[in-house]
N, C-alpha and C. Protein backbone atom coordinates (compact mmCIF):
# COMPACT_ATOMS: atom_id res chain seq x y z
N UNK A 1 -7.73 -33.77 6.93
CA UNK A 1 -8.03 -32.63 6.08
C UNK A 1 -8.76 -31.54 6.88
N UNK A 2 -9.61 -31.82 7.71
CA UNK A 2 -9.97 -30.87 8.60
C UNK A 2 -9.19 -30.24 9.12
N UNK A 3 -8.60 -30.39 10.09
CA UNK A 3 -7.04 -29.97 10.57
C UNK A 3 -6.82 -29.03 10.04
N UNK A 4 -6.28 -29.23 9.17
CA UNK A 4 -5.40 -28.26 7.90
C UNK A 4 -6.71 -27.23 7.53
N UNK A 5 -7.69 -27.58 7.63
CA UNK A 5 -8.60 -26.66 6.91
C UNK A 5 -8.99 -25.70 8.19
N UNK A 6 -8.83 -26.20 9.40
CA UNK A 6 -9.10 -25.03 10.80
C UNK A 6 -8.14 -24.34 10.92
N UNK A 7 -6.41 -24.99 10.48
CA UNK A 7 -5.26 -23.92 10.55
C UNK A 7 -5.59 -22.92 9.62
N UNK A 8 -5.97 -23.49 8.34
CA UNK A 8 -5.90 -22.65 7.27
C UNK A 8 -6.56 -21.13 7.67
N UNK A 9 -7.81 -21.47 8.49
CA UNK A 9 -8.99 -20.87 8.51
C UNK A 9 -8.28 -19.55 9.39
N UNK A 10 -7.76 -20.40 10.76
CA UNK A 10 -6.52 -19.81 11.62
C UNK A 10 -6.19 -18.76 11.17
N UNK A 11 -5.17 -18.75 9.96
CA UNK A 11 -3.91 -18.36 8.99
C UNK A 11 -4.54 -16.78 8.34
N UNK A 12 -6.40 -17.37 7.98
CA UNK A 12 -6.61 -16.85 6.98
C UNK A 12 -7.20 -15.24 8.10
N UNK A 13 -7.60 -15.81 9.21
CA UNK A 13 -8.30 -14.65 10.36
C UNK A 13 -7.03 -13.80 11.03
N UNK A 14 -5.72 -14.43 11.06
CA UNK A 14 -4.54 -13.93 11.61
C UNK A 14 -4.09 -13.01 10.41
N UNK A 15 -4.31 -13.48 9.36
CA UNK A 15 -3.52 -12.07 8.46
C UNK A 15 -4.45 -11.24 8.01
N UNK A 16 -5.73 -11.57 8.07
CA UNK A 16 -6.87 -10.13 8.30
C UNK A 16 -7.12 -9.40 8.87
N UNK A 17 -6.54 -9.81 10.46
CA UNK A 17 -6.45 -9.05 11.37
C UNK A 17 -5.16 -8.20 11.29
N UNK A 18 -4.15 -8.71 11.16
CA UNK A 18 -2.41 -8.32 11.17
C UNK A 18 -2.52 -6.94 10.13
N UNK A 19 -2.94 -7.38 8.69
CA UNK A 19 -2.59 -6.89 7.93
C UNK A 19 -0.99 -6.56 7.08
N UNK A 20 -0.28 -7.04 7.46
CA UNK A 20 0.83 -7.03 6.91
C UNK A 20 1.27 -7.72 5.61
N UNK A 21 2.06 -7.82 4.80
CA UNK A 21 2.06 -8.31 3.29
C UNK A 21 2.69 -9.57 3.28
N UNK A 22 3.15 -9.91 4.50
CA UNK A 22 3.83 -11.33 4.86
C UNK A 22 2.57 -12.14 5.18
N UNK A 23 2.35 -11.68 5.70
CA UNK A 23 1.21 -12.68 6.87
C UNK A 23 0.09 -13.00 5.35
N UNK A 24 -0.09 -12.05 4.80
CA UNK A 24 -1.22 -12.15 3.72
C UNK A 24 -0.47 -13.38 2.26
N UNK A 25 0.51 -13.21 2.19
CA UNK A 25 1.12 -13.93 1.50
C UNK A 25 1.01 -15.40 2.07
N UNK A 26 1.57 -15.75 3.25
CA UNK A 26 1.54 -17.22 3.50
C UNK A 26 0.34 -18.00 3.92
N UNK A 27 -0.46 -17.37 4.14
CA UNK A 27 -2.12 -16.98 4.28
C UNK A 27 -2.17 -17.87 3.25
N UNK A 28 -1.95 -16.91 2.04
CA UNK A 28 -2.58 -17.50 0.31
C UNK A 28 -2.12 -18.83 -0.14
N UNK A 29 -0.30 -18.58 0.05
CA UNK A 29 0.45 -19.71 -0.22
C UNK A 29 -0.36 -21.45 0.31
N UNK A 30 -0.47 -21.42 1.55
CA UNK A 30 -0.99 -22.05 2.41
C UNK A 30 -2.51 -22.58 1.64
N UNK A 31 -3.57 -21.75 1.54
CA UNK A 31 -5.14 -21.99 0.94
C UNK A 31 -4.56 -22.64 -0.68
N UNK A 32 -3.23 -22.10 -1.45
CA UNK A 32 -3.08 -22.76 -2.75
C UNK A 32 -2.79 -24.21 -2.55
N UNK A 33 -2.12 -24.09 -1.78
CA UNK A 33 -1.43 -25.69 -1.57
C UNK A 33 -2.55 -26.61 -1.16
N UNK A 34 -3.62 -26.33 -0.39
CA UNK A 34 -4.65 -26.86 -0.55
C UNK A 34 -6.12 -26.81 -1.10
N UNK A 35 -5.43 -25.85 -2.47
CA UNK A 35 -6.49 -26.10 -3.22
C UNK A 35 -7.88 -25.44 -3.33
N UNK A 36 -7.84 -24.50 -2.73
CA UNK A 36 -8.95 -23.90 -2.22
C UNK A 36 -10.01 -23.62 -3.31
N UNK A 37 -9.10 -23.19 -4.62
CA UNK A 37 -10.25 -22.90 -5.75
C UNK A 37 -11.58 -23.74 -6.36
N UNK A 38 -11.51 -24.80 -5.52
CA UNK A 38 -12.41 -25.67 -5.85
C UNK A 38 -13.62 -25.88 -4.85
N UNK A 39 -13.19 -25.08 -3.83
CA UNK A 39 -14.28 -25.31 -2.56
C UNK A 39 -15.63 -24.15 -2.52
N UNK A 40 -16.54 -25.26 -2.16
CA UNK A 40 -17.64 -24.40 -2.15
C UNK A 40 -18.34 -23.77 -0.44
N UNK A 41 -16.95 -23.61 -0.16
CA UNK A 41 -17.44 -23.41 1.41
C UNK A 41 -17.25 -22.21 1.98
N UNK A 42 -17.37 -21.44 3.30
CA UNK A 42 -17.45 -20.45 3.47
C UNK A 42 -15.90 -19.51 3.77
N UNK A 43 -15.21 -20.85 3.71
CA UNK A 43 -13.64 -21.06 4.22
C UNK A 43 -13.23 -20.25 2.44
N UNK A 44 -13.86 -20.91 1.61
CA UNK A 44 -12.91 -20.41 -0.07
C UNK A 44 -13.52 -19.34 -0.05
N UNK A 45 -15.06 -18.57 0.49
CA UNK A 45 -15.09 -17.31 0.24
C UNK A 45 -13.94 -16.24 1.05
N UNK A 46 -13.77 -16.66 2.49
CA UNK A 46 -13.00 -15.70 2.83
C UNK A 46 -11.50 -16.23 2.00
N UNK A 47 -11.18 -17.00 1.57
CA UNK A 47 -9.91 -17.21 1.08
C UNK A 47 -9.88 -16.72 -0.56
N UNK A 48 -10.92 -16.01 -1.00
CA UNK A 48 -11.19 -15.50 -2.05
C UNK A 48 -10.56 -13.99 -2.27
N UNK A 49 -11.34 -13.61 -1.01
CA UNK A 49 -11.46 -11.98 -0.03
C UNK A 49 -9.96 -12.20 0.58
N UNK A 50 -9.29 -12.88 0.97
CA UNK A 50 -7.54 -12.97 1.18
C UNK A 50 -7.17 -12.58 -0.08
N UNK A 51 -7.37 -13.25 -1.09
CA UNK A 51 -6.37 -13.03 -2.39
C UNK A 51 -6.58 -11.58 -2.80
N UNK A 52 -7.58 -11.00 -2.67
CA UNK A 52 -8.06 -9.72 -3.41
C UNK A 52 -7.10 -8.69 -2.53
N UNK A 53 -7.85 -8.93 -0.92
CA UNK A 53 -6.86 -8.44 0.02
C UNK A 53 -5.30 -8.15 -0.30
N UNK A 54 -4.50 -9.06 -0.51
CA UNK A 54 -3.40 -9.46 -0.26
C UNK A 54 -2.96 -8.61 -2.07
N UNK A 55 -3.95 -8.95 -2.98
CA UNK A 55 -3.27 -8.27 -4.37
C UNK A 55 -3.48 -6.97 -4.28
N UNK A 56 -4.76 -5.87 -3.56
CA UNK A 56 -4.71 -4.71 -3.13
C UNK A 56 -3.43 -3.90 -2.14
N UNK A 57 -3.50 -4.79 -1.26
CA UNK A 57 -1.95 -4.44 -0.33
C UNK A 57 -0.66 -4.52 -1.30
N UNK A 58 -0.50 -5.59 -1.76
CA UNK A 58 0.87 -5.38 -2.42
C UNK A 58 0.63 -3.98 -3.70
N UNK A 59 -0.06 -3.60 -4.07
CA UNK A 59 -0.29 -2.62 -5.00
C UNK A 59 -0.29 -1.27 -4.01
N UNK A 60 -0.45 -1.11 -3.24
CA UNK A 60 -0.20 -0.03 -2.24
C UNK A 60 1.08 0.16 -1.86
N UNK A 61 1.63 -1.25 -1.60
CA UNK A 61 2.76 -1.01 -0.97
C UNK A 61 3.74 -0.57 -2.31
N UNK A 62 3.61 -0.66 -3.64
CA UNK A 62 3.95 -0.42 -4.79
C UNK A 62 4.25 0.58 -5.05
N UNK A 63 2.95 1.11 -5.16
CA UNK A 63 2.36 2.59 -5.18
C UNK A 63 2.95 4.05 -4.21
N UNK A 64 3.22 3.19 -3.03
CA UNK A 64 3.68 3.82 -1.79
C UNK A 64 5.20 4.01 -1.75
N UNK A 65 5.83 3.25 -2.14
CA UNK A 65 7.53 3.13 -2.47
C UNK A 65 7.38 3.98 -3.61
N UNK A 66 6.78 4.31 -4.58
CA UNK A 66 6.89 5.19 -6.04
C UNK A 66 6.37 6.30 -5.60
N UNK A 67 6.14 6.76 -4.26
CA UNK A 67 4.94 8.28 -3.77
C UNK A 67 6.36 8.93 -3.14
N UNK A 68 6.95 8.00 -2.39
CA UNK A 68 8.21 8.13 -1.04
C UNK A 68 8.94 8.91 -2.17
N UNK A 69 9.40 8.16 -3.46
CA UNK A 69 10.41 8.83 -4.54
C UNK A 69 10.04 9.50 -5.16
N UNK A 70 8.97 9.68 -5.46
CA UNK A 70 8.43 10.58 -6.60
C UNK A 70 7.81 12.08 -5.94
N UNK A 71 7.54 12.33 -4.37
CA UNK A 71 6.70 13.22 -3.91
C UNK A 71 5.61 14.12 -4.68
N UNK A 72 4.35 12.73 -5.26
CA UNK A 72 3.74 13.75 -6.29
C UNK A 72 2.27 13.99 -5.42
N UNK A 73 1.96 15.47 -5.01
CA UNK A 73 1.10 15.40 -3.60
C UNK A 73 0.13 14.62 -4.13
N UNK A 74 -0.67 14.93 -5.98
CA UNK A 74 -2.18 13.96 -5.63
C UNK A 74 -2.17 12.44 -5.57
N UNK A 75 -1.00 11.92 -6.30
CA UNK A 75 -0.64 10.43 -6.50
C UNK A 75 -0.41 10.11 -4.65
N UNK A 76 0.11 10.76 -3.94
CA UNK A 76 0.37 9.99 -2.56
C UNK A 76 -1.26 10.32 -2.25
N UNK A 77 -1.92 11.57 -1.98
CA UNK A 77 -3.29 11.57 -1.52
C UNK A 77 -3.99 10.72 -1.94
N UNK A 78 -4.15 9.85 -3.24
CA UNK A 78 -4.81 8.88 -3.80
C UNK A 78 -4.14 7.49 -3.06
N UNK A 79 -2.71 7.34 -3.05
CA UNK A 79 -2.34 5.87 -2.37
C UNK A 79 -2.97 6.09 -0.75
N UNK A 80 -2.72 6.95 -0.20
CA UNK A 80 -3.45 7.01 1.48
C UNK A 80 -4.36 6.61 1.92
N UNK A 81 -5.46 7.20 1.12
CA UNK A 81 -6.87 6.94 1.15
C UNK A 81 -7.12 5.27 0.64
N UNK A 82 -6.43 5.11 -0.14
CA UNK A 82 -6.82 3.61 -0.34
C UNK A 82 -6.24 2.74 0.44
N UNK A 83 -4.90 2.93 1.33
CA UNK A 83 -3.97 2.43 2.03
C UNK A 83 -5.04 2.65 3.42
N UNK A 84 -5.83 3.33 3.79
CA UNK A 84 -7.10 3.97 4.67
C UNK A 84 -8.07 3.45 4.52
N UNK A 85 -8.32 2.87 3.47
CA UNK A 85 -9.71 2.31 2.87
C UNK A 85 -9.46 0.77 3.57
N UNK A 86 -8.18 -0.12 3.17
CA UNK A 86 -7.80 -1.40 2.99
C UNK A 86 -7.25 -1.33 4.92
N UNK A 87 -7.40 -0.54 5.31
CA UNK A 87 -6.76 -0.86 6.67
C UNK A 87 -5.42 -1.10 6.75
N UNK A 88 -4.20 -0.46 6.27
CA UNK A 88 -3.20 -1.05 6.09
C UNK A 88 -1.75 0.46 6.57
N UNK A 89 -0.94 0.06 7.07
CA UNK A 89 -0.03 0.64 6.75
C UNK A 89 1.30 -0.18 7.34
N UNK A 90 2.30 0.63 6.58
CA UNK A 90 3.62 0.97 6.27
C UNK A 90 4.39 1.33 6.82
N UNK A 91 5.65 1.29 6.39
CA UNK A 91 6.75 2.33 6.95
C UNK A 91 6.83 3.85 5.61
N UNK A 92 5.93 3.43 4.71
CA UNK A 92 5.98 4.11 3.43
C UNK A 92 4.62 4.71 3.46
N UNK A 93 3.45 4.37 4.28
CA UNK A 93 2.15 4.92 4.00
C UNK A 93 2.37 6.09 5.46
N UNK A 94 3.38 5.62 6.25
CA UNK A 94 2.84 6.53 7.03
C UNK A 94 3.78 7.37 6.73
N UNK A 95 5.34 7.42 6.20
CA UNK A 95 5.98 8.65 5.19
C UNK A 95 5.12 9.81 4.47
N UNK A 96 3.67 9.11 3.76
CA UNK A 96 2.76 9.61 3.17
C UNK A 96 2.30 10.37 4.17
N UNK A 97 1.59 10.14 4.62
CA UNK A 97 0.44 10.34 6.12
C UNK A 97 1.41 11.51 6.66
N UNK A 98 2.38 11.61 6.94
CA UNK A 98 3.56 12.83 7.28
C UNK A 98 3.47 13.76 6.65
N UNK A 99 3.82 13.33 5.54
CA UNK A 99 3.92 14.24 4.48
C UNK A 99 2.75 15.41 4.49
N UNK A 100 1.86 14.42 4.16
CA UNK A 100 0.52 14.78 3.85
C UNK A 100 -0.25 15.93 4.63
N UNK A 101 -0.10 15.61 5.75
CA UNK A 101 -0.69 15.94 7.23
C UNK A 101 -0.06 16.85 7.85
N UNK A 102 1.37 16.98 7.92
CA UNK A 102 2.22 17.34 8.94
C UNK A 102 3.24 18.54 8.32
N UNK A 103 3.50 18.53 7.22
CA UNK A 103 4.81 19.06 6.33
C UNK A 103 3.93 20.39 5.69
N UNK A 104 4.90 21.39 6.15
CA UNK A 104 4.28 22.89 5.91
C UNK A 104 4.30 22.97 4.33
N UNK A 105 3.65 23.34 3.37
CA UNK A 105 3.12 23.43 2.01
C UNK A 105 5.35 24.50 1.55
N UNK A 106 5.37 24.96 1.77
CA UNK A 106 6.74 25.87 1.41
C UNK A 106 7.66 24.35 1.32
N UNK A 107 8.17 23.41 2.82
CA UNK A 107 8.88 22.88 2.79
C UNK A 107 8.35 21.27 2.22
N UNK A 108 7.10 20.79 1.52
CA UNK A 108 6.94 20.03 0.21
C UNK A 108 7.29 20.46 -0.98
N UNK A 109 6.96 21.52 -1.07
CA UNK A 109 7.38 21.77 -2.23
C UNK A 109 8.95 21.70 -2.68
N UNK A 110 9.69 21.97 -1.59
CA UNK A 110 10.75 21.67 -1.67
C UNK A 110 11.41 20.20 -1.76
N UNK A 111 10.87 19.64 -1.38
CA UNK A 111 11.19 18.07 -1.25
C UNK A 111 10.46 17.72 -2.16
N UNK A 112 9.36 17.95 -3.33
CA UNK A 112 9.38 17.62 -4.20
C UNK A 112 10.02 18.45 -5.45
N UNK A 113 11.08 19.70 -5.23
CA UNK A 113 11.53 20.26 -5.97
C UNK A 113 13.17 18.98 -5.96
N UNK A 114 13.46 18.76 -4.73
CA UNK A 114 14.38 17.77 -4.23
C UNK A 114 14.02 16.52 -5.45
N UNK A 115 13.21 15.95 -5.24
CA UNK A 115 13.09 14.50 -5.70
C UNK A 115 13.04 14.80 -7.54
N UNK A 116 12.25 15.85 -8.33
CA UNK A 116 12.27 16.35 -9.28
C UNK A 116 13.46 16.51 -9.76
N UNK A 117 14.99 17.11 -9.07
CA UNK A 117 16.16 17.11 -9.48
C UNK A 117 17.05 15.84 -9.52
N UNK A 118 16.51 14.67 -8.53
CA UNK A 118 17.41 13.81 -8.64
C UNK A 118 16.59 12.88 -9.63
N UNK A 119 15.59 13.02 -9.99
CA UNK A 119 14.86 12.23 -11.23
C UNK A 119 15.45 12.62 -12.41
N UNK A 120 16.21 13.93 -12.50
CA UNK A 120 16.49 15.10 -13.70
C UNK A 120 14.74 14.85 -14.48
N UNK A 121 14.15 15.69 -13.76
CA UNK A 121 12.58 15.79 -14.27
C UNK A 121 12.86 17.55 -14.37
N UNK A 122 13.27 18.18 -15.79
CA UNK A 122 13.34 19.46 -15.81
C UNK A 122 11.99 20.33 -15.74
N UNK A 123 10.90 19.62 -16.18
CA UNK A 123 9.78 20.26 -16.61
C UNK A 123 9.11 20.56 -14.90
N UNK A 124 9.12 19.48 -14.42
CA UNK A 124 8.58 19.65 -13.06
C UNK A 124 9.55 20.45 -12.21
N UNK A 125 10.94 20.60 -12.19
CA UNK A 125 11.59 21.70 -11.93
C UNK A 125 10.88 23.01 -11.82
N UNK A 126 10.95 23.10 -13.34
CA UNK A 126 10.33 24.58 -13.67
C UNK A 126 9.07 25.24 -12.96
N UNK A 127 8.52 23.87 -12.72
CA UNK A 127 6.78 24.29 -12.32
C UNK A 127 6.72 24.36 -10.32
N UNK A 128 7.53 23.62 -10.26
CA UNK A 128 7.66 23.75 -9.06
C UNK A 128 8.56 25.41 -8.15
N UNK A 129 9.69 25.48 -9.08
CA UNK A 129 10.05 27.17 -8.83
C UNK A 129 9.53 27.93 -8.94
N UNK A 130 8.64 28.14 -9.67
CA UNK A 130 7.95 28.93 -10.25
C UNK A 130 6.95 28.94 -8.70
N UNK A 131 6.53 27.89 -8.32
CA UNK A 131 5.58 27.90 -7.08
C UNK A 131 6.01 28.24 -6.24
N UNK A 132 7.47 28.02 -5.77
CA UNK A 132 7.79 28.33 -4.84
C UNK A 132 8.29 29.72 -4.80
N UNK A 133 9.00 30.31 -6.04
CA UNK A 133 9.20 31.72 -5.90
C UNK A 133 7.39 32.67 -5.74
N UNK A 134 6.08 32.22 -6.15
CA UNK A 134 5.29 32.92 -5.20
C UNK A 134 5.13 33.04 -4.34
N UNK A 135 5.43 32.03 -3.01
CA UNK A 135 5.77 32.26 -1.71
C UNK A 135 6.38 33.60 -1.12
């Protein structure tokens, strides 16, 4: 049981470091199968701080796939910062991070006038032409 409880420990320091949503997953899988919710050791606190970890990341990465399609600037500025907060990125946080950072204010707006039409979101249409014809 030791063994298993130094891999675990292994498992649990390799996907804290990694950060990726795989590594955090088999991480967890791994601490369930042995049970961890019952331990009073320093091993179930960080395997506590995995699960929270690992349910924060997958909610980013959520969040981050619905920012990529939706281009809504404060909803991605809000996933970043927390995707920034959690140490984590993406092929979708750093889409954000592009966006965000890099993409001249005329040609977002356009790409969220883009994503607005293929949603057929008329209202955000409107509000968005309207912005862009002040340009």
């Amino acid at each position: 049981m030791l063994k298993k409880l130094s891999k675990l420990d292994a498992t649990i320091r390799h996907a804290d470091r990694k950060r990726t949503l795989d590594n955090l997953e088999i991480a967890v899988a791994k601490g369930e199968r042995l049970h961890m919710a019952g331990c009073g050791t320093k091993l179930h606190v960080a395997f506590n701080a995995l699960i929270h970890t690992r349910n924060t990341i997958g909610q980013i990465c959520l969040e981050a796939e619905d920012c990529v399609r939706r281009i809504e600037e404060v909803h991605m500025a809000e996933v970043l910062a927390r995707a920034r907060e959690a140490r984590f990125v993406n092929e979708n946080v750093a889409i954000i991070a592009n966006f965000l950072e890099k993409t001249p204010r005329e040609k977002f707006l356009m790409e969220q006038l883009r994503s607005s039409s293929r949603r057929k979101d008329r209202g955000s249409q409107i509000q968005l032409e309207i912005q862009l014809n002040k340009w």
